[in-house]
PDB file of N, CA and C in Angstrom:
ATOM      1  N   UNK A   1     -28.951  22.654  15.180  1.00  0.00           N
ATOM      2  CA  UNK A   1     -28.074  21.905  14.314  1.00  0.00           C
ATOM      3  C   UNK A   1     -26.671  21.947  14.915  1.00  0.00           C
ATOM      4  N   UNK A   2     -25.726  21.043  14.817  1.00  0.00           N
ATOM      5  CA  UNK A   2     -24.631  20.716  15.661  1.00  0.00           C
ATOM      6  C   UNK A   2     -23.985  21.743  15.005  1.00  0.00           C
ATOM      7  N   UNK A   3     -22.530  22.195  15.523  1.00  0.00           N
ATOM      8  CA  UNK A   3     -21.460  22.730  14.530  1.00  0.00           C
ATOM      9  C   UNK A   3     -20.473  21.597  14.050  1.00  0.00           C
ATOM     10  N   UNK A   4     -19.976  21.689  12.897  1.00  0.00           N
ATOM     11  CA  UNK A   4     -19.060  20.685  12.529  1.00  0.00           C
ATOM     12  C   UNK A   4     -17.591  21.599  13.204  1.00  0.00           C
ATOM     13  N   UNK A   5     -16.776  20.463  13.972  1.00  0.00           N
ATOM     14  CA  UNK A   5     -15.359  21.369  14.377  1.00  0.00           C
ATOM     15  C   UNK A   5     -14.481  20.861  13.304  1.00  0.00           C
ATOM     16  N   UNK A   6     -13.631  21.840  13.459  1.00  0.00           N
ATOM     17  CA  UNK A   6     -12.930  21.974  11.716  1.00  0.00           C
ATOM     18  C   UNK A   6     -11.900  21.054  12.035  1.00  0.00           C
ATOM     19  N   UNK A   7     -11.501  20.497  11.057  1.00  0.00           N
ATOM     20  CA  UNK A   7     -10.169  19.393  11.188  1.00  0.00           C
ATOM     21  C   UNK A   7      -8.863  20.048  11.314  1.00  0.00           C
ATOM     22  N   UNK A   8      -8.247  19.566  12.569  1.00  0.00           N
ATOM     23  CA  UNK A   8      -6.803  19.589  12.356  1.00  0.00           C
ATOM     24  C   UNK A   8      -6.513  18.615  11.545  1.00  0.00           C
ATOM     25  N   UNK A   9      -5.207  19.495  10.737  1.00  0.00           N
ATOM     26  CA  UNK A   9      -4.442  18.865   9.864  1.00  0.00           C
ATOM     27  C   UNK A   9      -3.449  18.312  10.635  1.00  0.00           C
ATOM     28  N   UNK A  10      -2.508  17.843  10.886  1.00  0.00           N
ATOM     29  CA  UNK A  10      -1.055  17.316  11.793  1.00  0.00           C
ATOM     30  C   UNK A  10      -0.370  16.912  10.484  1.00  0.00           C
ATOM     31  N   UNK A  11       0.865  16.679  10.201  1.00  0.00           N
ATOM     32  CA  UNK A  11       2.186  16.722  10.024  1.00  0.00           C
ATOM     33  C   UNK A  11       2.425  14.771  10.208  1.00  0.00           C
ATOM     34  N   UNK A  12       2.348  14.229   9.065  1.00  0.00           N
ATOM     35  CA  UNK A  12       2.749  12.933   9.439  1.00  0.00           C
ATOM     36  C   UNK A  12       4.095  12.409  10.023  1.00  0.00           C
ATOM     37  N   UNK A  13       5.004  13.311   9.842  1.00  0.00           N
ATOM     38  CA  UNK A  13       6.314  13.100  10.877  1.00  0.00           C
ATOM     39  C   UNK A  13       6.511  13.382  12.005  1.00  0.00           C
ATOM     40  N   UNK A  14       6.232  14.906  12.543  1.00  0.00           N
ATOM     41  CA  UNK A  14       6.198  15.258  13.436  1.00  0.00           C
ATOM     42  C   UNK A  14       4.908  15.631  14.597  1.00  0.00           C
ATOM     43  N   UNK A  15       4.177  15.309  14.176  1.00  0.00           N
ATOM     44  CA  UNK A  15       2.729  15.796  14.104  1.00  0.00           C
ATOM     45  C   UNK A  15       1.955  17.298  14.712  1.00  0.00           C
ATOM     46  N   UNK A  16       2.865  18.287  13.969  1.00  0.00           N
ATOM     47  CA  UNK A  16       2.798  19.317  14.105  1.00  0.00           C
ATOM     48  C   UNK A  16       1.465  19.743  13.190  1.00  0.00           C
ATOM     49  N   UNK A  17       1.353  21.151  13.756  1.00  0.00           N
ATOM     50  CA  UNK A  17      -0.199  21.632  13.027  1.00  0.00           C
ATOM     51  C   UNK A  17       0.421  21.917  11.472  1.00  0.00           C
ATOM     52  N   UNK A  18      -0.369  21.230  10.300  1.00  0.00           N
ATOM     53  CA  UNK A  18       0.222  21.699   8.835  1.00  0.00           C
ATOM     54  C   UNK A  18      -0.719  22.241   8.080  1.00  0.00           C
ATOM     55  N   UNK A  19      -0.823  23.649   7.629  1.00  0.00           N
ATOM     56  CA  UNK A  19      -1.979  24.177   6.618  1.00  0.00           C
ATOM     57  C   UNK A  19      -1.963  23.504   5.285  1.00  0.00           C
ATOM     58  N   UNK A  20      -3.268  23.275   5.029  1.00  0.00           N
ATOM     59  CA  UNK A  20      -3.521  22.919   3.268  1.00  0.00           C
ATOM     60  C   UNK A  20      -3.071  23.248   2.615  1.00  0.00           C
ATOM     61  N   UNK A  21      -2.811  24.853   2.545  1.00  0.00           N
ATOM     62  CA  UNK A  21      -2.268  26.003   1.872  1.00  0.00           C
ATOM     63  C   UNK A  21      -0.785  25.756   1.317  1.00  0.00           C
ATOM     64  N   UNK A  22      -0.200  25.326   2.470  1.00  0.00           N
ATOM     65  CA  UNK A  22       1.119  25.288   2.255  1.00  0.00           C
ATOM     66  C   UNK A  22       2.071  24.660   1.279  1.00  0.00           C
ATOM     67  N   UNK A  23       2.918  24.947   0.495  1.00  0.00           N
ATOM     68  CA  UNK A  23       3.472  24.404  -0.440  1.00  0.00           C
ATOM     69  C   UNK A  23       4.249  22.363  -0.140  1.00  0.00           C
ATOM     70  N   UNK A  24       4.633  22.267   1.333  1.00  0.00           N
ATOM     71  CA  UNK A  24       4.799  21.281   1.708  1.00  0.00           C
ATOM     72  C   UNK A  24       3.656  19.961   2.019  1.00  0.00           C
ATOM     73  N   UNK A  25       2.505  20.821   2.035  1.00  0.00           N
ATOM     74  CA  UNK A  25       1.663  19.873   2.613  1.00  0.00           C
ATOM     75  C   UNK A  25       1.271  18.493   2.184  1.00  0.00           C
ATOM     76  N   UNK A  26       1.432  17.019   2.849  1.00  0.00           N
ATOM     77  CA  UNK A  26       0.645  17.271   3.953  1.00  0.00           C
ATOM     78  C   UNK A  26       2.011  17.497   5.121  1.00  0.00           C
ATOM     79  N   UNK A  27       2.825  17.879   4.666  1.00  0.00           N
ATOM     80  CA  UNK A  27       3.826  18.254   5.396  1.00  0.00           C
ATOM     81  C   UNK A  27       4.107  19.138   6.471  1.00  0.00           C
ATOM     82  N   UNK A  28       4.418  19.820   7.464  1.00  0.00           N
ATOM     83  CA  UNK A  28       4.809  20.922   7.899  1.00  0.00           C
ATOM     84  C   UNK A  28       6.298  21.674   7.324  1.00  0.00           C
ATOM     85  N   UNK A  29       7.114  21.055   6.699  1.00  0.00           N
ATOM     86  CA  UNK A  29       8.230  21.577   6.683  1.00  0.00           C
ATOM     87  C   UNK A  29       9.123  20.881   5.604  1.00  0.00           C
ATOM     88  N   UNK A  30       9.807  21.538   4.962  1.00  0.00           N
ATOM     89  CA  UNK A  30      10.718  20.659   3.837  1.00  0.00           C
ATOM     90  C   UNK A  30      11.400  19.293   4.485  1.00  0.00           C
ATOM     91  N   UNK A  31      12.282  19.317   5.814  1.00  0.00           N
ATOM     92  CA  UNK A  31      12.833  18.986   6.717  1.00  0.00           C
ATOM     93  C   UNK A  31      11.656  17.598   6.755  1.00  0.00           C
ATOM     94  N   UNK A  32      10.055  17.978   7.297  1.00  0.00           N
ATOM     95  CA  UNK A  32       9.583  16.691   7.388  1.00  0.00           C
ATOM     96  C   UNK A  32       9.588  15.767   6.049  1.00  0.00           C
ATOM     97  N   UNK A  33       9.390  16.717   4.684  1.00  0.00           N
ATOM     98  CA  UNK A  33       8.790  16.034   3.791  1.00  0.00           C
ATOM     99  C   UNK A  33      10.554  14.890   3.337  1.00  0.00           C
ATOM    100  N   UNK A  34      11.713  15.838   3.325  1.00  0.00           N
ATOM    101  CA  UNK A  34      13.017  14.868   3.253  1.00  0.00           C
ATOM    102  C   UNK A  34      12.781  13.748   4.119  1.00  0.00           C
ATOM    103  N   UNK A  35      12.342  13.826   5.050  1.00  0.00           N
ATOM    104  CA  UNK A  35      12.675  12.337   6.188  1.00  0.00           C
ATOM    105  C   UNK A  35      11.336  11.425   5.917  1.00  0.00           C
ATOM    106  N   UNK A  36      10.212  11.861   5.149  1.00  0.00           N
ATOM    107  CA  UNK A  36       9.710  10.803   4.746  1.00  0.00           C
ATOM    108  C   UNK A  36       9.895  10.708   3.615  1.00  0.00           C
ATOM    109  N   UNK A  37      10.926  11.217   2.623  1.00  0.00           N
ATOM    110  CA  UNK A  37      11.439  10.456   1.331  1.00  0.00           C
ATOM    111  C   UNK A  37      12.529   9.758   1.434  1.00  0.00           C
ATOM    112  N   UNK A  38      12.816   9.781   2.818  1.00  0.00           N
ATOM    113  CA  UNK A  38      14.412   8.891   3.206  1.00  0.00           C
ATOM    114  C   UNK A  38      13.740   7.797   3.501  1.00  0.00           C
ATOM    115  N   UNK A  39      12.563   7.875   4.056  1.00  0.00           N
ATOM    116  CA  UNK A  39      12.049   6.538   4.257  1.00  0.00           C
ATOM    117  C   UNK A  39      11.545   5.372   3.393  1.00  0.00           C
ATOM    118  N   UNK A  40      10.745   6.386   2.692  1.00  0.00           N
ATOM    119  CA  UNK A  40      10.694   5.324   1.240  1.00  0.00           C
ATOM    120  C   UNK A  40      11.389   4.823   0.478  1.00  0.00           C
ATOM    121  N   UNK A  41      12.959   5.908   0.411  1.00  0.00           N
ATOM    122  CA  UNK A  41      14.179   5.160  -0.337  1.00  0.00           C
ATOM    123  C   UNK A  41      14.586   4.420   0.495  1.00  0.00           C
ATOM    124  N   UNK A  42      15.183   4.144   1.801  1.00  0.00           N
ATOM    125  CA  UNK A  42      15.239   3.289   2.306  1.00  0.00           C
ATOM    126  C   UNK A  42      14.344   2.011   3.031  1.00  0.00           C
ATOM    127  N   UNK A  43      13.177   1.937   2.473  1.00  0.00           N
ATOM    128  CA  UNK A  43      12.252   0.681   2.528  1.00  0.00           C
ATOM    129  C   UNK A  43      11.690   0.446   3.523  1.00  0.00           C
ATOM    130  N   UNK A  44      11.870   1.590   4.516  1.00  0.00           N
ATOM    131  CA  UNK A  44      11.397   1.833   5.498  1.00  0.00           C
ATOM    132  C   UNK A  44       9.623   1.914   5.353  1.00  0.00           C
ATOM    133  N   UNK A  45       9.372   1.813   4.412  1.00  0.00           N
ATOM    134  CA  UNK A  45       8.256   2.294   3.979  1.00  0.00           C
ATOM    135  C   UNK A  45       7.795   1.244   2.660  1.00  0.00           C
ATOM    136  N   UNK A  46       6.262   0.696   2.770  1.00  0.00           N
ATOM    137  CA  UNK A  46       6.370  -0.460   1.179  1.00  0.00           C
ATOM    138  C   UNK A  46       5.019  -0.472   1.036  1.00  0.00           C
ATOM    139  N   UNK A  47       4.593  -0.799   0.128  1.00  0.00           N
ATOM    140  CA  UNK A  47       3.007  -0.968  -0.174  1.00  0.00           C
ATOM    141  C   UNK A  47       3.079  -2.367  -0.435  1.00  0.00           C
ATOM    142  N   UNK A  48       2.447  -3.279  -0.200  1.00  0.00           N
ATOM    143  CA  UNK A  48       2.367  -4.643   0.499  1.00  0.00           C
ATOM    144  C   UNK A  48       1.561  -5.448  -1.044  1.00  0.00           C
ATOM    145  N   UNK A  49       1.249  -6.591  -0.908  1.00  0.00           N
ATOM    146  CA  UNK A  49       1.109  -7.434  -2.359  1.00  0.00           C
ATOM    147  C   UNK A  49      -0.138  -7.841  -1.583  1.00  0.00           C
ATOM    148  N   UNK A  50      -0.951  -8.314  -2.427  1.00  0.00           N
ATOM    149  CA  UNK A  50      -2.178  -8.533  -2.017  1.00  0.00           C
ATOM    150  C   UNK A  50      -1.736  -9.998  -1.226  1.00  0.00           C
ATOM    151  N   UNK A  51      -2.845 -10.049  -0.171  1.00  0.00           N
ATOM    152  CA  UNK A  51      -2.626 -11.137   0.315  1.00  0.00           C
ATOM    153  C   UNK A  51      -3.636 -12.640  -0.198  1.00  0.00           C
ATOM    154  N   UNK A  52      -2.636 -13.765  -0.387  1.00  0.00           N
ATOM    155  CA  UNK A  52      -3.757 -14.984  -0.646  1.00  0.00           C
ATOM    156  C   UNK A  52      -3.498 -16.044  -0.145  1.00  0.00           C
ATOM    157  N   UNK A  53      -4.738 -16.676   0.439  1.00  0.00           N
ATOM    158  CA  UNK A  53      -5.233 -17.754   1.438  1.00  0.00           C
ATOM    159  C   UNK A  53      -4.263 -18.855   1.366  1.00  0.00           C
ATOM    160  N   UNK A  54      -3.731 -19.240   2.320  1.00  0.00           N
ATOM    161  CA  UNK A  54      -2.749 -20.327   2.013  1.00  0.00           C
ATOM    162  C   UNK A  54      -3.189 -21.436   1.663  1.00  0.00           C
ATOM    163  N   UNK A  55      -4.350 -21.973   1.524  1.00  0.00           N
ATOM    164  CA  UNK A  55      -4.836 -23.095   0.675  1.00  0.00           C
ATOM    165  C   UNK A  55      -4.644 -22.514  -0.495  1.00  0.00           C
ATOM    166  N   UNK A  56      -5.138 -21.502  -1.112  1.00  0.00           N
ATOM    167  CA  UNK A  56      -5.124 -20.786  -2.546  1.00  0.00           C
ATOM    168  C   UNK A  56      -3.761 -21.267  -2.958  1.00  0.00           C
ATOM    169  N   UNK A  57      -2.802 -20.683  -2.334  1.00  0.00           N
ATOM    170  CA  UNK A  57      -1.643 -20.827  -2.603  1.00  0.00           C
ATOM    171  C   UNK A  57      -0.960 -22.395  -2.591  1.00  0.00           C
ATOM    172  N   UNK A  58      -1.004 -23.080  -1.891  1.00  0.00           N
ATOM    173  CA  UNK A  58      -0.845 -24.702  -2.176  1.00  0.00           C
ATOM    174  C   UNK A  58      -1.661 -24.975  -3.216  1.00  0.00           C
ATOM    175  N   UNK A  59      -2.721 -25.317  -3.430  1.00  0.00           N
ATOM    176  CA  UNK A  59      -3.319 -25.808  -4.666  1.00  0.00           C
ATOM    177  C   UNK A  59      -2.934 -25.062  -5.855  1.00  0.00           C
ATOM    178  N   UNK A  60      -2.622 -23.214  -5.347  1.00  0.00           N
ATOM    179  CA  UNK A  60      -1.963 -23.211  -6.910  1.00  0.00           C
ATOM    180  C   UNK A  60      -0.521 -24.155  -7.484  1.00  0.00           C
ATOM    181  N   UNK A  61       0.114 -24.247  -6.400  1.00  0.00           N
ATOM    182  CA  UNK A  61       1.630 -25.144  -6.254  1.00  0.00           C
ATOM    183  C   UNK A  61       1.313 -26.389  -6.823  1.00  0.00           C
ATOM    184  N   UNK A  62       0.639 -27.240  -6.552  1.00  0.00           N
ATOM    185  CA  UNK A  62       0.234 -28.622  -5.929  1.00  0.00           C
ATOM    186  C   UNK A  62       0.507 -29.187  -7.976  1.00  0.00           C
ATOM    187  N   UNK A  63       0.724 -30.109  -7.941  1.00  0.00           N
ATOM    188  CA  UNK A  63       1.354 -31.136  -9.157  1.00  0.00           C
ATOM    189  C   UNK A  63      -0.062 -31.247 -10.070  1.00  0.00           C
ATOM    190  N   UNK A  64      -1.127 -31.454  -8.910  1.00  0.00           N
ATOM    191  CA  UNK A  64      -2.291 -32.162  -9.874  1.00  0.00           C
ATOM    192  C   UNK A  64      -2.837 -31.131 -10.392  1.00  0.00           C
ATOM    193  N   UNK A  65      -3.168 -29.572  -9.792  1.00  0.00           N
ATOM    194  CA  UNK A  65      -3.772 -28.462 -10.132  1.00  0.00           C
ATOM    195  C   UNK A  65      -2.581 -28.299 -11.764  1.00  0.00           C
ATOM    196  N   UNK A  66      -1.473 -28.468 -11.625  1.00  0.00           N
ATOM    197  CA  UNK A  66      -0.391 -27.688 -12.796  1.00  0.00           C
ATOM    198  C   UNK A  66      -0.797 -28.918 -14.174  1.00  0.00           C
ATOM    199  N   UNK A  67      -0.754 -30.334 -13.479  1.00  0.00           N
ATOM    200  CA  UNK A  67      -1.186 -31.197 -14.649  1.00  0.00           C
ATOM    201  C   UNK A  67      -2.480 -31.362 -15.578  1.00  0.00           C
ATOM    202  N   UNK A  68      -3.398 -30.637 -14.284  1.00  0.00           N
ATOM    203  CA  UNK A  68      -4.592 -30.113 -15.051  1.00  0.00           C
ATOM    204  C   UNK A  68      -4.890 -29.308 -15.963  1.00  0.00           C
ATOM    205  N   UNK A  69      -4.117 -28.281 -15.659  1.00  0.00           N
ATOM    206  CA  UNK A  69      -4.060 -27.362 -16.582  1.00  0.00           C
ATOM    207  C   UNK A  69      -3.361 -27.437 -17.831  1.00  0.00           C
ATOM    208  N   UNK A  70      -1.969 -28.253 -17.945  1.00  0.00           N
ATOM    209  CA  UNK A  70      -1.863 -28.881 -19.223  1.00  0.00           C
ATOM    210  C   UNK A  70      -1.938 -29.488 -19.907  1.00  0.00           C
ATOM    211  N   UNK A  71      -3.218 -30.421 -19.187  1.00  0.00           N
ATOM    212  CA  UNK A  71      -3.955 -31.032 -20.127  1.00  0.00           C
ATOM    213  C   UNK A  71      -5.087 -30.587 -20.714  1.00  0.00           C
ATOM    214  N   UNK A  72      -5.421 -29.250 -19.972  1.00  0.00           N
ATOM    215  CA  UNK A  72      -6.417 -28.743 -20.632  1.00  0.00           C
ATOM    216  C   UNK A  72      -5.940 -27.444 -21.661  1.00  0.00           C
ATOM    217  N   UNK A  73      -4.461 -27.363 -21.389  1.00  0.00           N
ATOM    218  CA  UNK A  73      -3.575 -26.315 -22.770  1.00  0.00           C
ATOM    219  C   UNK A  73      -4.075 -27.507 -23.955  1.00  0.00           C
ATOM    220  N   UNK A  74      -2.807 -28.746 -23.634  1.00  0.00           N
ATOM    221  CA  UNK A  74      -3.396 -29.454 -24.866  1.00  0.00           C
ATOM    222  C   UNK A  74      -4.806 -30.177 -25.885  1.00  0.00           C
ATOM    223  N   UNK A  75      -5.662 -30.005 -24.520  1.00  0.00           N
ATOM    224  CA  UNK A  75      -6.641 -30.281 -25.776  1.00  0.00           C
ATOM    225  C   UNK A  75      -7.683 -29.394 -25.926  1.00  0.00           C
ATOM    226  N   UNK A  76      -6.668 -28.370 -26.157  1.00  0.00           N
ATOM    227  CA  UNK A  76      -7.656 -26.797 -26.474  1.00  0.00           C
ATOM    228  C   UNK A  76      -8.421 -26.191 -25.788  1.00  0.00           C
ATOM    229  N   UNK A  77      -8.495 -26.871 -24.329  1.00  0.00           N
ATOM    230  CA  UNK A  77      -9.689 -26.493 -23.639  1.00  0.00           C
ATOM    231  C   UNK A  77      -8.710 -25.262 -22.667  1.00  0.00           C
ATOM    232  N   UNK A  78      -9.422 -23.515 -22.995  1.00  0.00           N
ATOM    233  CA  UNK A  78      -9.367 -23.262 -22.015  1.00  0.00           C
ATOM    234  C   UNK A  78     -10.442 -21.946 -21.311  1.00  0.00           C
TER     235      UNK A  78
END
């Protein structure tokens, strides 16, 4: 049976070795964990909006898709 080799952890800033254990983790160091909260306050850092198909997106725009739909507000249909 194989051995499983144990995972290094690394340090997403610096990519130093970081224990589980550690109160910073997945950090190595207070020092790393500040410079990736500087990053997120400064926008350096973003979680992204879903992405949609640029046809999706024109036909949602588009005059006839919007007139459709309020004609189907007004006659109750929805």
């Amino acid at each position: 049976m194989p051995r499983k080799r144990p995972i290094k952890l690394r340090c997403p800033i610096c990519k130093k070795p970081a224990q589980a254990a550690d109160a910073d983790f997945p950090f190595c160091s207070e020092r790393c964990r500040l410079i990736d909260l500087g990053k997120w306050a400064s926008g350096a850092y973003v979680v992204s909006s879903p992405v949609t198909d640029a046809e999706e997106a024109l036909r949602q725009d588009s005059p006839e898709v919007q007139n459709e739909v309020q004609n189907n507000d007004e006659d109750g249909n929805r």
